[in-house]
PDB file of N, CA and C in Angstrom:
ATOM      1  N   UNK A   1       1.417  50.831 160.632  1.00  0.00           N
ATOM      2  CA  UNK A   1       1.493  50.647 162.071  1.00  0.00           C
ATOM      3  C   UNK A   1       2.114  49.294 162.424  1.00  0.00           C
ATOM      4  N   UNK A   2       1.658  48.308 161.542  1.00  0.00           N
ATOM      5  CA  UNK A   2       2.098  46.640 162.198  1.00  0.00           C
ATOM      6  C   UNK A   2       3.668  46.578 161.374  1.00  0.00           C
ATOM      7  N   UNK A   3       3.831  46.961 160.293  1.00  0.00           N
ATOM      8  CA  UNK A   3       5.245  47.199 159.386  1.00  0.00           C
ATOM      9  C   UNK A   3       4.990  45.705 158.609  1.00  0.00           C
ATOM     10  N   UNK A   4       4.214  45.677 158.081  1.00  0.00           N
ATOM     11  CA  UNK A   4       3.912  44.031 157.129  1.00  0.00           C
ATOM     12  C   UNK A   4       3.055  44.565 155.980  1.00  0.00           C
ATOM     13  N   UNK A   5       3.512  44.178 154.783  1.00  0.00           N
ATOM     14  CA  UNK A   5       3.254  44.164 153.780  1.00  0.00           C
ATOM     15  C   UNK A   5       0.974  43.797 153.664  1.00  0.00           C
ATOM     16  N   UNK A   6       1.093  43.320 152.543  1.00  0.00           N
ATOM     17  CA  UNK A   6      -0.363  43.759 152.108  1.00  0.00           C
ATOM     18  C   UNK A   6      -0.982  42.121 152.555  1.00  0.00           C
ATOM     19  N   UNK A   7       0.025  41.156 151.423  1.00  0.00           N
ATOM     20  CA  UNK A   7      -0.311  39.877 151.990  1.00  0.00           C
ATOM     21  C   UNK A   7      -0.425  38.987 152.973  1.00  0.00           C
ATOM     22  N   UNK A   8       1.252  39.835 153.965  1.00  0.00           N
ATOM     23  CA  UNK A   8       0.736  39.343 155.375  1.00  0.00           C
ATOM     24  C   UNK A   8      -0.947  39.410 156.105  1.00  0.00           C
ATOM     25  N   UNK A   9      -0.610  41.118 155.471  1.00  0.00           N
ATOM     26  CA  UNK A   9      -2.221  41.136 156.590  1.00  0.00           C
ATOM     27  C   UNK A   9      -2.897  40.499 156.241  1.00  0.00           C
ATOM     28  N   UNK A  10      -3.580  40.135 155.258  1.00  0.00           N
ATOM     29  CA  UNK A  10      -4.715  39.301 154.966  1.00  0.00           C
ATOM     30  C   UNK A  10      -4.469  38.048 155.082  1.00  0.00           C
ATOM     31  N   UNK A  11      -3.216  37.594 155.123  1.00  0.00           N
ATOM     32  CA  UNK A  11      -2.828  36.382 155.883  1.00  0.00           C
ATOM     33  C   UNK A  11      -3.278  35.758 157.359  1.00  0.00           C
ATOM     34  N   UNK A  12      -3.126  37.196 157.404  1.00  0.00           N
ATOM     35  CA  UNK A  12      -3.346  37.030 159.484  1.00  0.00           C
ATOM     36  C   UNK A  12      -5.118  37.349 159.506  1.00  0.00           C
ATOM     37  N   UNK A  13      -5.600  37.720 158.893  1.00  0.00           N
ATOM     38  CA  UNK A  13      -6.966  38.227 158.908  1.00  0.00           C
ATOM     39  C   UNK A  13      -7.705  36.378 158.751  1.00  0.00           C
ATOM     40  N   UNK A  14      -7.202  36.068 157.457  1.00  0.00           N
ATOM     41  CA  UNK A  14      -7.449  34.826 156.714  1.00  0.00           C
ATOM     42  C   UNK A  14      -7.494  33.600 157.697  1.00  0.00           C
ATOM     43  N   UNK A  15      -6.577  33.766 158.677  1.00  0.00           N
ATOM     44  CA  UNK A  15      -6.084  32.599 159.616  1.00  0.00           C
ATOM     45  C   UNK A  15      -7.083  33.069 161.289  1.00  0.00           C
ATOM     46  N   UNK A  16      -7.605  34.463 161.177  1.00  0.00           N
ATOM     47  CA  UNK A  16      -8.128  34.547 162.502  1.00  0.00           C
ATOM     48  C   UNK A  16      -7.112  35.168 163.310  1.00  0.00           C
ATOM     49  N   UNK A  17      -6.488  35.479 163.705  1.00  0.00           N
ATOM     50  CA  UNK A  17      -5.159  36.506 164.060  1.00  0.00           C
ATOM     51  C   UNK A  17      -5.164  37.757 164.400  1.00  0.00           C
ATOM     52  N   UNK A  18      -6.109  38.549 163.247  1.00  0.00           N
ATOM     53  CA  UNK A  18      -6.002  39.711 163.505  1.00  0.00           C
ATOM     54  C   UNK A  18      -7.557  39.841 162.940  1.00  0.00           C
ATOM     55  N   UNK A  19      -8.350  40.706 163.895  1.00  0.00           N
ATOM     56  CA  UNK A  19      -9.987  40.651 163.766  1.00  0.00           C
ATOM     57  C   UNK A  19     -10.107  41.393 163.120  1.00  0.00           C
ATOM     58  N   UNK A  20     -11.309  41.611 161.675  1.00  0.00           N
ATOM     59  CA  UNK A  20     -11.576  42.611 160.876  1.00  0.00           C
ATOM     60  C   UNK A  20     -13.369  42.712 160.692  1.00  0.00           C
ATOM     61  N   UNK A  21     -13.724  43.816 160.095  1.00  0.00           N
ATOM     62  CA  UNK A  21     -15.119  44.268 160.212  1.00  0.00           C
ATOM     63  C   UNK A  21     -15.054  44.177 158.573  1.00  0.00           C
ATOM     64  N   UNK A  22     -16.451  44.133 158.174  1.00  0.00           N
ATOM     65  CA  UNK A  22     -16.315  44.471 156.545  1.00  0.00           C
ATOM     66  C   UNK A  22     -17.441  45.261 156.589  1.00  0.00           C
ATOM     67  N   UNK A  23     -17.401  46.275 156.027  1.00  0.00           N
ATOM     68  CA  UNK A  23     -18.253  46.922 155.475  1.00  0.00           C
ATOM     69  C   UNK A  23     -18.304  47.322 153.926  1.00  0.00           C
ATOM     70  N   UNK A  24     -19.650  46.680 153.621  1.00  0.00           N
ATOM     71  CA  UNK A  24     -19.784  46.339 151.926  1.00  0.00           C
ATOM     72  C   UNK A  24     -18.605  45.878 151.807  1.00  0.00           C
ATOM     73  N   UNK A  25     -17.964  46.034 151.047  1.00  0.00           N
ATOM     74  CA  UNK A  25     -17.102  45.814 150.626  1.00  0.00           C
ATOM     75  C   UNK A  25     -15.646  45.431 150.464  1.00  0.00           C
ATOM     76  N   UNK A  26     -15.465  46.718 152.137  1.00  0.00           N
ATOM     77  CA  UNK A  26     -14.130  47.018 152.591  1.00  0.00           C
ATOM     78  C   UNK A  26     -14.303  46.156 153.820  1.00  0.00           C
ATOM     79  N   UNK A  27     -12.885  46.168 154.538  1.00  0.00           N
ATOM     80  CA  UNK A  27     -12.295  45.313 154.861  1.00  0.00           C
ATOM     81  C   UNK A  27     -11.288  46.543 155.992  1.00  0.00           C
ATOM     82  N   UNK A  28     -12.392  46.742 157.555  1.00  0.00           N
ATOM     83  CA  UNK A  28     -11.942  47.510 158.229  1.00  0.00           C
ATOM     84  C   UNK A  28     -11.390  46.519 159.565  1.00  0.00           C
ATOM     85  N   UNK A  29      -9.997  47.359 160.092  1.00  0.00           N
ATOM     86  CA  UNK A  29      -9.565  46.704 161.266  1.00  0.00           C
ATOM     87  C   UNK A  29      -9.551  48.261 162.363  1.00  0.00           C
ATOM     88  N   UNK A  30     -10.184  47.226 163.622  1.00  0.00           N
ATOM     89  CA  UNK A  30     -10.460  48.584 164.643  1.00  0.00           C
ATOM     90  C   UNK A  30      -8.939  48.965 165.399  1.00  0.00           C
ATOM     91  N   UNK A  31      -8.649  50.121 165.711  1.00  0.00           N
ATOM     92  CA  UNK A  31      -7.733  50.366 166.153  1.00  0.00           C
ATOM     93  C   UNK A  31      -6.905  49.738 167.589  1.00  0.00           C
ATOM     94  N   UNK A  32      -8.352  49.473 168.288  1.00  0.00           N
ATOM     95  CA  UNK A  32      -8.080  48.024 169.433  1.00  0.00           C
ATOM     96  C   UNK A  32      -7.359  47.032 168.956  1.00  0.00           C
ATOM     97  N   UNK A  33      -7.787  46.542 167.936  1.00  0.00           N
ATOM     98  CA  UNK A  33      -7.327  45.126 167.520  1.00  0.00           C
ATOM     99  C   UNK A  33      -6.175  45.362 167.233  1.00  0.00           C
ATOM    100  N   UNK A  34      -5.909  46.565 166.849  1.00  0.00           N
ATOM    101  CA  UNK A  34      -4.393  46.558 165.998  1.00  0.00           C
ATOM    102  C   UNK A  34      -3.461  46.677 167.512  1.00  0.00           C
ATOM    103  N   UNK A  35      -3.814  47.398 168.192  1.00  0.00           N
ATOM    104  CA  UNK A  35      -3.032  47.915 169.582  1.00  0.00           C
ATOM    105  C   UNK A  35      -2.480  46.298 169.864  1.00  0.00           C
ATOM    106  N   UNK A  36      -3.928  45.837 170.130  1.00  0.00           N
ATOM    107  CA  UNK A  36      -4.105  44.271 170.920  1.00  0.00           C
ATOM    108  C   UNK A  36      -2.933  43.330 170.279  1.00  0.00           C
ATOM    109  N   UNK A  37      -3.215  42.917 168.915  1.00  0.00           N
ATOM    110  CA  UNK A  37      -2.130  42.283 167.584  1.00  0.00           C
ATOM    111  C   UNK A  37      -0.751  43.031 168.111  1.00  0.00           C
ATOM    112  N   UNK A  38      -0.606  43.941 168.071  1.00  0.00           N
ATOM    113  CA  UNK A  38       1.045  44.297 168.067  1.00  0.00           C
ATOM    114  C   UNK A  38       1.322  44.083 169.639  1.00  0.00           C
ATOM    115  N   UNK A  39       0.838  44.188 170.918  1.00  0.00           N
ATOM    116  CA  UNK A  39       1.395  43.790 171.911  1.00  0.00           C
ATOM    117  C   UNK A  39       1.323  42.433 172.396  1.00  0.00           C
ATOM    118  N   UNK A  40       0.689  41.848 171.599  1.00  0.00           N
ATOM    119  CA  UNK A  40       0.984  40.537 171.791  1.00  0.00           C
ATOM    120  C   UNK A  40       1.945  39.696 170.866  1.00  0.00           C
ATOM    121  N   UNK A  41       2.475  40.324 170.221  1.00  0.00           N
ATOM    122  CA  UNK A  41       3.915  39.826 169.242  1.00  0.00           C
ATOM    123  C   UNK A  41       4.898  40.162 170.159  1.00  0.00           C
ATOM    124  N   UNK A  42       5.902  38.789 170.395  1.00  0.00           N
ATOM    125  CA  UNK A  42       6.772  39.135 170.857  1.00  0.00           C
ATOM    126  C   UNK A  42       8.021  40.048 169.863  1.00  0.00           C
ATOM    127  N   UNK A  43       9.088  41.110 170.957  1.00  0.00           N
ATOM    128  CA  UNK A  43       9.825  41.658 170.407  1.00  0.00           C
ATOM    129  C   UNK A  43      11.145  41.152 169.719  1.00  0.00           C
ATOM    130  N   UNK A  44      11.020  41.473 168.476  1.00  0.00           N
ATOM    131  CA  UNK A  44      12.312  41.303 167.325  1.00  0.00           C
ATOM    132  C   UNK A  44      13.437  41.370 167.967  1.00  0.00           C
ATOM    133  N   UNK A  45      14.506  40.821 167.949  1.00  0.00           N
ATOM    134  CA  UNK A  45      15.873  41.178 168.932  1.00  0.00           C
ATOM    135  C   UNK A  45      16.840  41.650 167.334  1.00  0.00           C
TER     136      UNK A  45
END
């Protein structure tokens, strides 16, 4: 959905950027957040 590799994301997770839930183990992002994260990037020309 965001088009970024594995390390970005956890980059952006790592830095506070993009909000995540963990459960046990995993490492869930809510579909809000993702909506929220991509409209607030400005557009690529």
């Amino acid at each position: 959905m965001l088009s970024i590799g594995r390390t970005k994301l956890y980059d952006l997770m790592n830095a506070g950027d993009l909000q995540s839930i963990t459960i046990g183990s995993a490492r869930r992002i809510p579909h809000s957040e993702l909506l929220r994260f991509r409209e607030a990037q400005p557009l690529a020309a």
